[in-house]
PDB file of N, CA and C in Angstrom:
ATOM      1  N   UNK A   1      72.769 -77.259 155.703  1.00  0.00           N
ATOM      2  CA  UNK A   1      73.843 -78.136 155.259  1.00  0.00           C
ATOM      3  C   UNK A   1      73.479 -78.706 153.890  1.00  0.00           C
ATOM      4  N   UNK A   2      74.584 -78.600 152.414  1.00  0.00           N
ATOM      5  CA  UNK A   2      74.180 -79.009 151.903  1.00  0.00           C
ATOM      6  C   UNK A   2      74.163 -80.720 151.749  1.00  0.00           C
ATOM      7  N   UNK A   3      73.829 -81.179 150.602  1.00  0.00           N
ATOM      8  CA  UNK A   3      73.165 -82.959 150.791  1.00  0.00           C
ATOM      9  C   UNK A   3      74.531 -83.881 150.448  1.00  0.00           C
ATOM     10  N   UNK A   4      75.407 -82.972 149.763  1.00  0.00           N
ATOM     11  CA  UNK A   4      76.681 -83.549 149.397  1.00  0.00           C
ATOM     12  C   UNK A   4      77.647 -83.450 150.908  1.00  0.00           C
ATOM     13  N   UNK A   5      77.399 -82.540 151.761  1.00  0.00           N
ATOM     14  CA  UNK A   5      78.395 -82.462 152.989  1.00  0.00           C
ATOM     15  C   UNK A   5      77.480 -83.590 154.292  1.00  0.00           C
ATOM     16  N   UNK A   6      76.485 -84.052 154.011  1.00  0.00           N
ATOM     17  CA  UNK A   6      75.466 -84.513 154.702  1.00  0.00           C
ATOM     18  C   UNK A   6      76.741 -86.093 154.946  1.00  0.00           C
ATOM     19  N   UNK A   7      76.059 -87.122 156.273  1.00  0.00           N
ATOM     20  CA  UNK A   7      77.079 -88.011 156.141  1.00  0.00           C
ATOM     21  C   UNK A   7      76.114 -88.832 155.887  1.00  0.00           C
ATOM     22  N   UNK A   8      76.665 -89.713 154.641  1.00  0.00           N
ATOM     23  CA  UNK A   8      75.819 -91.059 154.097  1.00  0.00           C
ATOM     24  C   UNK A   8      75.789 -91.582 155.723  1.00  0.00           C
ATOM     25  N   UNK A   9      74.291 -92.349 155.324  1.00  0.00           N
ATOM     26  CA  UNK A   9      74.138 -92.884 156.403  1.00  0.00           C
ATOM     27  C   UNK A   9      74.584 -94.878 155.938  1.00  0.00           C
ATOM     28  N   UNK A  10      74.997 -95.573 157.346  1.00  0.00           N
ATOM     29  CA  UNK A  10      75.157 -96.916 156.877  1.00  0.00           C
ATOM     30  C   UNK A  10      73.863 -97.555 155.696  1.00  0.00           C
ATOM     31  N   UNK A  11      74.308 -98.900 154.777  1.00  0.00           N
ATOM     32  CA  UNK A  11      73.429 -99.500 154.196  1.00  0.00           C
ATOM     33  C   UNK A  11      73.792-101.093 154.716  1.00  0.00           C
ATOM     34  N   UNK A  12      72.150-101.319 154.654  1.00  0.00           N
ATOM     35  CA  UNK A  12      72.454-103.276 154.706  1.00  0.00           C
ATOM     36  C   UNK A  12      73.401-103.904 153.310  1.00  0.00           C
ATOM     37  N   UNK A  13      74.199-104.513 154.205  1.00  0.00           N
ATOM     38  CA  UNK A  13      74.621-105.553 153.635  1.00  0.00           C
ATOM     39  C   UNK A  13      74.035-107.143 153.270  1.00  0.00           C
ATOM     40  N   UNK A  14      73.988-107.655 154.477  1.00  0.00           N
ATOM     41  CA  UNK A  14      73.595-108.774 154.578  1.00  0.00           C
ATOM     42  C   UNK A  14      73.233-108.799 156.081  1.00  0.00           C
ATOM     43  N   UNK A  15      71.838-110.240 156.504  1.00  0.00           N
ATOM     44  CA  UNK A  15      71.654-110.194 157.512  1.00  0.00           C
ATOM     45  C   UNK A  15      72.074-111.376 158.008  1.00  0.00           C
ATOM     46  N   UNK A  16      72.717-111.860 159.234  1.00  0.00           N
ATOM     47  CA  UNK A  16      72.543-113.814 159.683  1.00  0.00           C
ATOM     48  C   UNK A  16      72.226-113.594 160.861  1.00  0.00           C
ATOM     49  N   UNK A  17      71.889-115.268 160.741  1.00  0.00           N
ATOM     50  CA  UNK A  17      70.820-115.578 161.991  1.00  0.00           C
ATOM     51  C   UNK A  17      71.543-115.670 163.291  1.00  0.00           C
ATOM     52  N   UNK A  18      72.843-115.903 163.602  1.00  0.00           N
ATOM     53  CA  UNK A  18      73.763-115.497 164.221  1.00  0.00           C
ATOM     54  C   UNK A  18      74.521-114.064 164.839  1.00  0.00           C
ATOM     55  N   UNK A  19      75.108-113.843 165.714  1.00  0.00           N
ATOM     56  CA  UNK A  19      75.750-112.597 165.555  1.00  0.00           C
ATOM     57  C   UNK A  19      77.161-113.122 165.637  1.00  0.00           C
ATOM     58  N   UNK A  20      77.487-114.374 165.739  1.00  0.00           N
ATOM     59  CA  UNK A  20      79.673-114.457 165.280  1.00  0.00           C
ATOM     60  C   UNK A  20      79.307-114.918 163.475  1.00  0.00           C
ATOM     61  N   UNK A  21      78.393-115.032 163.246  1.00  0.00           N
ATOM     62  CA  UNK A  21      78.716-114.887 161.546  1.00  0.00           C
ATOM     63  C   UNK A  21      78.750-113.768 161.158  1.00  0.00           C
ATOM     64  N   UNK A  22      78.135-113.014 161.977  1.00  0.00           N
ATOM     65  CA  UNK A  22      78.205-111.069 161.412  1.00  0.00           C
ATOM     66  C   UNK A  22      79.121-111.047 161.814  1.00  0.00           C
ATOM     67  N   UNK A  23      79.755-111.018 163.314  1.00  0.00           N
ATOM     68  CA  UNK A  23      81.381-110.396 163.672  1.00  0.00           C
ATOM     69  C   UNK A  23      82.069-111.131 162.917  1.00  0.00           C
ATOM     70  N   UNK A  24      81.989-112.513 162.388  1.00  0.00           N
ATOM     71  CA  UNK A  24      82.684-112.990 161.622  1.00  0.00           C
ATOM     72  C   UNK A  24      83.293-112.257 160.163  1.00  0.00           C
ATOM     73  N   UNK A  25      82.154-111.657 159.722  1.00  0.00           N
ATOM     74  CA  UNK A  25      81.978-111.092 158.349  1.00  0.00           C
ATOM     75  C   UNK A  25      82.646-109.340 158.558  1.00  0.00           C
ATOM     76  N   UNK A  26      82.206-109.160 159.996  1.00  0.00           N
ATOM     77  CA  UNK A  26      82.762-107.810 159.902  1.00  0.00           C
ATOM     78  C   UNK A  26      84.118-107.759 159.992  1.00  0.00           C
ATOM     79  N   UNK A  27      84.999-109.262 160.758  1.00  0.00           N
ATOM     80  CA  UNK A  27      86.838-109.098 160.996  1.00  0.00           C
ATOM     81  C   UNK A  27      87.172-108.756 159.489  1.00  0.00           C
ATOM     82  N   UNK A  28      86.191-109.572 158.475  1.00  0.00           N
ATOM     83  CA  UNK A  28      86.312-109.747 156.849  1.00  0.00           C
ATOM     84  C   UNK A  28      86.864-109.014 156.533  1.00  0.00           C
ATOM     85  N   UNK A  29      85.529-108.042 156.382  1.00  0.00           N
ATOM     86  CA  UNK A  29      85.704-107.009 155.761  1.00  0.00           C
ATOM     87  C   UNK A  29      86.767-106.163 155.923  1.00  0.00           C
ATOM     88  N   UNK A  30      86.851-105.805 157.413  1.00  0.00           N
ATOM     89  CA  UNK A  30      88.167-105.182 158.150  1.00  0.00           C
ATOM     90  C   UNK A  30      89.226-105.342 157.293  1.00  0.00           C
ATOM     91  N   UNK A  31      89.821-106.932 157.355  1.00  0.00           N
ATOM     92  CA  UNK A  31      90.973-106.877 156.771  1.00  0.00           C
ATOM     93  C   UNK A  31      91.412-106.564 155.261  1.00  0.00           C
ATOM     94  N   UNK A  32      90.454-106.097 154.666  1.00  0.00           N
ATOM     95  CA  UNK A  32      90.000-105.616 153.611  1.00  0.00           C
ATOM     96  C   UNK A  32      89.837-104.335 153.241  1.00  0.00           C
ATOM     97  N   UNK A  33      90.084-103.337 154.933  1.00  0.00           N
ATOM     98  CA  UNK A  33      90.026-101.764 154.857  1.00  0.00           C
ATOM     99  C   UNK A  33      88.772-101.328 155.594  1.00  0.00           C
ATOM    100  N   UNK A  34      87.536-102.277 154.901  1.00  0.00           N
ATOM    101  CA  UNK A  34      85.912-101.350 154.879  1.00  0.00           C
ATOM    102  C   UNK A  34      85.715-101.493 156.639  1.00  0.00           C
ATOM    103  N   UNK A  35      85.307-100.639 157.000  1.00  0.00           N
ATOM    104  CA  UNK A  35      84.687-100.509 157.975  1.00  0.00           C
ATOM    105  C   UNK A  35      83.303-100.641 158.230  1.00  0.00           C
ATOM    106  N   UNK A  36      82.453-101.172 159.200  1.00  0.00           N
ATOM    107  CA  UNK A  36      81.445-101.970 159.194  1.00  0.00           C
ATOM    108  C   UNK A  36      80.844-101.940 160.525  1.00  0.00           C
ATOM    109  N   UNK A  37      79.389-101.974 160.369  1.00  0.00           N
ATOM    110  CA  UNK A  37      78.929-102.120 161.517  1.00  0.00           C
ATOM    111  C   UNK A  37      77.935-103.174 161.896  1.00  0.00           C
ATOM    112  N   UNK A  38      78.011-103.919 163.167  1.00  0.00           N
ATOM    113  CA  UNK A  38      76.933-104.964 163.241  1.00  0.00           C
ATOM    114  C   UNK A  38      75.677-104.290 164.400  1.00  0.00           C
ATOM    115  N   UNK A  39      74.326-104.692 163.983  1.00  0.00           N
ATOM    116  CA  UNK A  39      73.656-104.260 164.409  1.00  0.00           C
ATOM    117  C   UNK A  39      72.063-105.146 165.151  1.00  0.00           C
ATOM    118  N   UNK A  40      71.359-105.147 166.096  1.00  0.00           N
ATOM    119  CA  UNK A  40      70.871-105.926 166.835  1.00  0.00           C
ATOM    120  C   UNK A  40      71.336-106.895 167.217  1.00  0.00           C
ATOM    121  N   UNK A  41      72.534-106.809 167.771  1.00  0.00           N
ATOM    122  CA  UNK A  41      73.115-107.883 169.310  1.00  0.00           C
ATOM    123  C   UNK A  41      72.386-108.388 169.914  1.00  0.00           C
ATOM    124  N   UNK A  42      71.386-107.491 170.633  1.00  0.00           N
ATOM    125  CA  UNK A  42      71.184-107.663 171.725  1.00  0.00           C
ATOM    126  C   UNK A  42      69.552-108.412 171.910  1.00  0.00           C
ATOM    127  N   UNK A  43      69.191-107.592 170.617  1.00  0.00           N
ATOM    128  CA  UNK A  43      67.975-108.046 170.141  1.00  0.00           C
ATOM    129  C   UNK A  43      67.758-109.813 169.780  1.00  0.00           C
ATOM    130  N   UNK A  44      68.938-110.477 169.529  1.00  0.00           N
ATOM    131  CA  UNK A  44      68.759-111.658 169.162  1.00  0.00           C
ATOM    132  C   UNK A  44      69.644-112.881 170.136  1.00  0.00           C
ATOM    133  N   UNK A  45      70.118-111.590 171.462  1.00  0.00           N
ATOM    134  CA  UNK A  45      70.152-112.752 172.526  1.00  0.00           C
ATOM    135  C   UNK A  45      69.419-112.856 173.176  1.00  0.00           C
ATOM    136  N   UNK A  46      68.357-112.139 173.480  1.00  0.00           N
ATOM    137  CA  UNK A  46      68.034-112.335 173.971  1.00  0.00           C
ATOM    138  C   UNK A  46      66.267-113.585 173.383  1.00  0.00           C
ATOM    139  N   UNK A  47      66.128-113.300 172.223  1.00  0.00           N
ATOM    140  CA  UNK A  47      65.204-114.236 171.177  1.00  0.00           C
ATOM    141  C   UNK A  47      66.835-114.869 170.211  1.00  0.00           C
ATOM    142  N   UNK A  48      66.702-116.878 170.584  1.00  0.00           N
ATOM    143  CA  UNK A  48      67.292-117.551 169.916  1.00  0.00           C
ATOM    144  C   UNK A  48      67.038-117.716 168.428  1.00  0.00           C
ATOM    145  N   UNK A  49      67.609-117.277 167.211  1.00  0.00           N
ATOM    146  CA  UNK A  49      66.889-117.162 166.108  1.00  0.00           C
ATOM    147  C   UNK A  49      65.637-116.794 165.610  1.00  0.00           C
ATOM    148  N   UNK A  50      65.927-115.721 166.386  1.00  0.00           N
ATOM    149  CA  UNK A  50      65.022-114.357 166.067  1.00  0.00           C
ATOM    150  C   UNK A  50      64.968-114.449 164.691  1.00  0.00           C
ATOM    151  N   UNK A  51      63.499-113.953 163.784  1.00  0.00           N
ATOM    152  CA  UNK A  51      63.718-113.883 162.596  1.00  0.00           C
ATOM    153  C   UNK A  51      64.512-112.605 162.023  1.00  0.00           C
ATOM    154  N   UNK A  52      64.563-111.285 162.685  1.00  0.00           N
ATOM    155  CA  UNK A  52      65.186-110.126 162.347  1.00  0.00           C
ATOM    156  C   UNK A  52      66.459-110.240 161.835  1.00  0.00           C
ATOM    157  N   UNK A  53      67.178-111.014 162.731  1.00  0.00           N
ATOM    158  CA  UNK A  53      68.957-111.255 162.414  1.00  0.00           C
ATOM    159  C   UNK A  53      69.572-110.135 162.830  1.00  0.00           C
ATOM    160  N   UNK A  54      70.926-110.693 163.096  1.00  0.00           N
ATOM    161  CA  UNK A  54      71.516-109.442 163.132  1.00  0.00           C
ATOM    162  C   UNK A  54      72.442-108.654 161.307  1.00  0.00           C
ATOM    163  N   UNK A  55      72.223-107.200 161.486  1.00  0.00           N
ATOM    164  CA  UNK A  55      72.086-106.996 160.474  1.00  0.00           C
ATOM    165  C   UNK A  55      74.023-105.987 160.385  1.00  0.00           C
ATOM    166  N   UNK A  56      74.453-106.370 159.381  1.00  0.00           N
ATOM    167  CA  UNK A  56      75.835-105.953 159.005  1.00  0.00           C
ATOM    168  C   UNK A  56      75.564-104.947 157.946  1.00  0.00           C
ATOM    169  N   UNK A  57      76.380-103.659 158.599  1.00  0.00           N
ATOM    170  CA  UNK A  57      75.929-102.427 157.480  1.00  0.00           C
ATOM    171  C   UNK A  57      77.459-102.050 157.129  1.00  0.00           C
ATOM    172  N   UNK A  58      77.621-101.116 155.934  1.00  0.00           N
ATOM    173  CA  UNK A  58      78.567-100.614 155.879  1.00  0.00           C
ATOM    174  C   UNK A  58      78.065 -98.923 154.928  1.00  0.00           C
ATOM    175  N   UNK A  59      79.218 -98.542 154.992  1.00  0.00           N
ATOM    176  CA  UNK A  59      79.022 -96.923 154.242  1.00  0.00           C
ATOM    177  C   UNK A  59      79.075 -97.376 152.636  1.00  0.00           C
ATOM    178  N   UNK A  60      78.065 -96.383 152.037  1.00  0.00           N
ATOM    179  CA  UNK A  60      77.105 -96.548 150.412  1.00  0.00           C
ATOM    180  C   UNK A  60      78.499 -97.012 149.825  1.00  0.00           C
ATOM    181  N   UNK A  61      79.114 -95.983 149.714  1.00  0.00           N
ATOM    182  CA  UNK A  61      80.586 -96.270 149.167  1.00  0.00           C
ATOM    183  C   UNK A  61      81.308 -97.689 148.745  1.00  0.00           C
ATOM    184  N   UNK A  62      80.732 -98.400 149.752  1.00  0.00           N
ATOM    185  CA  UNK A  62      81.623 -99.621 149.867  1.00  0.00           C
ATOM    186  C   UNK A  62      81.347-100.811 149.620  1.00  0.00           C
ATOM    187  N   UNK A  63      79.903-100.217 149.066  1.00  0.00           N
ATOM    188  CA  UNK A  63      78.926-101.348 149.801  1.00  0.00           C
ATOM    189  C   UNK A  63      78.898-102.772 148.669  1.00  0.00           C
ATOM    190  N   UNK A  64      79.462-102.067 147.388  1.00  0.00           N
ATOM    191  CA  UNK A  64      79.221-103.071 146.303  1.00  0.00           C
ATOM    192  C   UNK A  64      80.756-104.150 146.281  1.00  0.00           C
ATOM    193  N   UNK A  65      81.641-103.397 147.312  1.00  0.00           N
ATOM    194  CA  UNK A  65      83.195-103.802 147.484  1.00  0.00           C
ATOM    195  C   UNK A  65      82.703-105.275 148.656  1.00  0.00           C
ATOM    196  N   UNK A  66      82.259-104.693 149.513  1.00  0.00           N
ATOM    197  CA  UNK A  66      81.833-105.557 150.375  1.00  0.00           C
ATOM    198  C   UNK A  66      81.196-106.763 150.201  1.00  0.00           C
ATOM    199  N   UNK A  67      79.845-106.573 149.361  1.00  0.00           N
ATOM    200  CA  UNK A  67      79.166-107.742 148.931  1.00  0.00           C
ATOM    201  C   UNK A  67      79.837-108.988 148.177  1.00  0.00           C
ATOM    202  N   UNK A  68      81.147-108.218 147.296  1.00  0.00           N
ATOM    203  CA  UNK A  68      81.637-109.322 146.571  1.00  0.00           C
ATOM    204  C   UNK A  68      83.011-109.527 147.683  1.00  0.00           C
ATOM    205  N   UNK A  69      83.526-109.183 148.349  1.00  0.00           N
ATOM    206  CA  UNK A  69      84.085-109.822 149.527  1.00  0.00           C
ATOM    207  C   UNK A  69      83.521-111.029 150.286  1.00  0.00           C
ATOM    208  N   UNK A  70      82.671-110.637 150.962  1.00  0.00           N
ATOM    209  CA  UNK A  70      81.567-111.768 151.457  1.00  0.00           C
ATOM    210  C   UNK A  70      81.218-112.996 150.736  1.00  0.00           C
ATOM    211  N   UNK A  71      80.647-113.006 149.378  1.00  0.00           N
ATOM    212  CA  UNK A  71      80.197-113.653 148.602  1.00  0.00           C
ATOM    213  C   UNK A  71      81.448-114.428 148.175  1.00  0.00           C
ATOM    214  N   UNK A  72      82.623-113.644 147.935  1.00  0.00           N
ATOM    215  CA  UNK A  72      83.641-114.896 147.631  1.00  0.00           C
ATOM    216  C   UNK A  72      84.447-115.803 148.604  1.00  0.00           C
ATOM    217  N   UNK A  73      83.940-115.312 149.943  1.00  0.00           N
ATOM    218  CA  UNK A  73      83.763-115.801 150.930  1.00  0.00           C
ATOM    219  C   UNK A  73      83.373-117.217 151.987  1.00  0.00           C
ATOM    220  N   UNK A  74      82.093-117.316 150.610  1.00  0.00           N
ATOM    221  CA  UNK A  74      80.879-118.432 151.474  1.00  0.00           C
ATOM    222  C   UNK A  74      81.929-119.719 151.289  1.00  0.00           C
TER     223      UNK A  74
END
């Protein structure tokens, strides 16, 4: 397969110490088109402010669309 038919894989966006500020951030983005994924749920219910966070990815593509979504956001 060549590297151009290959599928980008997700990139970090941003991480919070929460996971409804990530689902929060991911309805965001949504209504915005980008599609998004949140990642370690489960990992940070079960540790209360876990330092890892849960981490919000999206596809390379988007990713610079996204950040300034978010950011105009805060």
């Amino acid at each position: 397969m060549k590297n151009e038919e290959q599928k980008k894989a997700p990139v970090l966006v941003r991480r919070f110490p929460f996971a409804i500020e990530a689902e929060m951030a991911q309805a965001l983005l949504a209504e915005h088109g980008i599609s998004s994924y949140v990642y370690d749920l489960n990992v940070n219910s079960c540790y209360v402010g876990a330092v890892m966070g849960v981490r919000l990815l999206v596809d390379p593509d988007h990713l610079n669309e996204a950040i300034d979504i978010l950011e105009s956001n805060k």
